[in-house]
C-alpha atoms as a PDB file:
ATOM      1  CA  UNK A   1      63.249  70.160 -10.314  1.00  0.00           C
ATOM      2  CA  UNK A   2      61.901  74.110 -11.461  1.00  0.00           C
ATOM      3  CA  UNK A   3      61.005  72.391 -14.581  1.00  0.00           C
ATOM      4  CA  UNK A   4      58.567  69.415 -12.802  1.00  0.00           C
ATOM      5  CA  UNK A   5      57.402  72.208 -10.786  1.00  0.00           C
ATOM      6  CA  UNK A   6      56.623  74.120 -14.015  1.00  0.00           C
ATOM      7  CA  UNK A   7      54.855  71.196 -15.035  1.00  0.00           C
ATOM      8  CA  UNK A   8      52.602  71.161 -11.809  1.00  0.00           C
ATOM      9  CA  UNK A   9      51.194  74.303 -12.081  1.00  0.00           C
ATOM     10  CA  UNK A  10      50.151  73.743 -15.194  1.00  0.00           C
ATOM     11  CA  UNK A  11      48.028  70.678 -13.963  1.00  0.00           C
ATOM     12  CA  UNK A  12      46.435  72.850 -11.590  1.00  0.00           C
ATOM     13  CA  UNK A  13      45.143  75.985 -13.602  1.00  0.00           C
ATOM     14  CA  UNK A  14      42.254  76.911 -12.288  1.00  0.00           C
ATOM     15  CA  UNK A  15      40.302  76.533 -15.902  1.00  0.00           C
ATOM     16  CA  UNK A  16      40.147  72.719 -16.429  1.00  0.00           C
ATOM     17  CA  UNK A  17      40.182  73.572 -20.421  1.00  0.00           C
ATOM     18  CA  UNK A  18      43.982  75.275 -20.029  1.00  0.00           C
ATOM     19  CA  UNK A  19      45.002  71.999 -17.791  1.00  0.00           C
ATOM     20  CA  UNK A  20      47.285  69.881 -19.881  1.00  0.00           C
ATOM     21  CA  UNK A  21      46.113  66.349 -20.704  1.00  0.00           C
ATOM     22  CA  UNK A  22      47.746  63.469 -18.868  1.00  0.00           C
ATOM     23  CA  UNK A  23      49.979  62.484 -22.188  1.00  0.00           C
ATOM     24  CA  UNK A  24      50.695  65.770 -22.585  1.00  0.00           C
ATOM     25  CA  UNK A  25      52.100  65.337 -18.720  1.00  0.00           C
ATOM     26  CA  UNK A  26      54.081  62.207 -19.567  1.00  0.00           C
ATOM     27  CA  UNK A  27      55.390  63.117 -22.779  1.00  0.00           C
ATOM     28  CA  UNK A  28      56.746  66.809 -20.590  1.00  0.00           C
ATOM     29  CA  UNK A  29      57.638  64.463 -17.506  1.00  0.00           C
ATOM     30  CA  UNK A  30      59.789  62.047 -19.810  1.00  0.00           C
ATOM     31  CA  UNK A  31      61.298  65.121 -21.655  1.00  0.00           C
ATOM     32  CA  UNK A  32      62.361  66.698 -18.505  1.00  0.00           C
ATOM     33  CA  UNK A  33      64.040  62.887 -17.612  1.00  0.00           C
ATOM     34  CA  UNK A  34      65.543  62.750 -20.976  1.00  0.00           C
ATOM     35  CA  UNK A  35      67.419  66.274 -20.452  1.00  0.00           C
ATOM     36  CA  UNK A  36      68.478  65.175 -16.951  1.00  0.00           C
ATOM     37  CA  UNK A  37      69.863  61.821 -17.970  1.00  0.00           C
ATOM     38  CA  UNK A  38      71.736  63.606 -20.288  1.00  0.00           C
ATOM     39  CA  UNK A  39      72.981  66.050 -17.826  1.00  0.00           C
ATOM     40  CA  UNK A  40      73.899  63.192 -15.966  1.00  0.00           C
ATOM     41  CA  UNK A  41      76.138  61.232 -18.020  1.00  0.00           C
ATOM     42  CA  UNK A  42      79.652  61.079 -17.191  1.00  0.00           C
ATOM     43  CA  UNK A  43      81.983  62.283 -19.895  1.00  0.00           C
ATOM     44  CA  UNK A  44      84.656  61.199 -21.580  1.00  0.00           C
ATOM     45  CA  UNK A  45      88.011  62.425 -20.211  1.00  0.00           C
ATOM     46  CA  UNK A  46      90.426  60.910 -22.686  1.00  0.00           C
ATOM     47  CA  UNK A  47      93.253  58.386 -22.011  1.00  0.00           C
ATOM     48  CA  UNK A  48      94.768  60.442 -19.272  1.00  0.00           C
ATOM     49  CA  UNK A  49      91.982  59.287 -17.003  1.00  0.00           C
ATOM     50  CA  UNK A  50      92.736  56.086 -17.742  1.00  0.00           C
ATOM     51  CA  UNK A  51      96.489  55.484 -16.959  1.00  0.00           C
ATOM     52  CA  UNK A  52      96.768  58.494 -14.603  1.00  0.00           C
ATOM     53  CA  UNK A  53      94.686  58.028 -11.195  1.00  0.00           C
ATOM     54  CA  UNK A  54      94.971  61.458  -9.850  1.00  0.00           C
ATOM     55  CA  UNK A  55      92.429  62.471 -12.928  1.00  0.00           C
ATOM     56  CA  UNK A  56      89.722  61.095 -11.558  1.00  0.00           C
ATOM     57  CA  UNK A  57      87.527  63.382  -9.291  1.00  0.00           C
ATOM     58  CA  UNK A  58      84.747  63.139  -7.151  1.00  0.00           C
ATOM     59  CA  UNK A  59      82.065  65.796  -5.437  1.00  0.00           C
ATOM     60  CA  UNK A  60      79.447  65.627  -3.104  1.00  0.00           C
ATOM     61  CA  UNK A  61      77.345  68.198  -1.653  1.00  0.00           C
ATOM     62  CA  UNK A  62      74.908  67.843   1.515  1.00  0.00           C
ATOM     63  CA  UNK A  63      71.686  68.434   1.912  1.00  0.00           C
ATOM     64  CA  UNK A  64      70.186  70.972   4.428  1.00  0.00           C
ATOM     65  CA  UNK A  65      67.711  69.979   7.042  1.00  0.00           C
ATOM     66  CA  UNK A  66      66.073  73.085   6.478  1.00  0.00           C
ATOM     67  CA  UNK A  67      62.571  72.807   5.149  1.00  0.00           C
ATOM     68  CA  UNK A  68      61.913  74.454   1.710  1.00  0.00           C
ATOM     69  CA  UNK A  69      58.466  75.851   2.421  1.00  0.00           C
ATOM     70  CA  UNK A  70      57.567  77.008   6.223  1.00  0.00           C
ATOM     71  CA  UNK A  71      54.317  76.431   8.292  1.00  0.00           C
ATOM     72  CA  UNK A  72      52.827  79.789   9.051  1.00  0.00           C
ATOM     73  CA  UNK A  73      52.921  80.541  12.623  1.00  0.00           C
END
């Protein structure tokens, strides 16, 4: 997410001539996706995950319902 963020700021530099151009966006944009879907990808575990099925785990986290960026007062 830091890294799309990176990306918007650069899209809003206040000198139009340092702004990236739209493919230059995309081709960032599906980089970042690329890296992610990578990230992503489940590994391989061996044959123990296989036959044995206490090996396979499982996460999950939960979201706050805190907002990220506050109103001012």
């Amino acid at each position: 997410m830091l890294q799309v963020l990176g990306v918007a700021v650069l899209c809003v530099n206040p000198s139009p001539e340092e702004r990236p151009t739209m493919k230059d966006v995309i081709a960032m944009l599906k980089e970042i996706r690329h890296e992610n879907e990578d990230f992503e990808k489940p590994k391989y575990r061996g044959k123990e995950a296989a036959t044995n099925p206490k090996a396979d785990h499982s996460s999950s986290f939960s979201r706050s319902s805190e907002p990220l960026i506050r109103s001012p007062s």
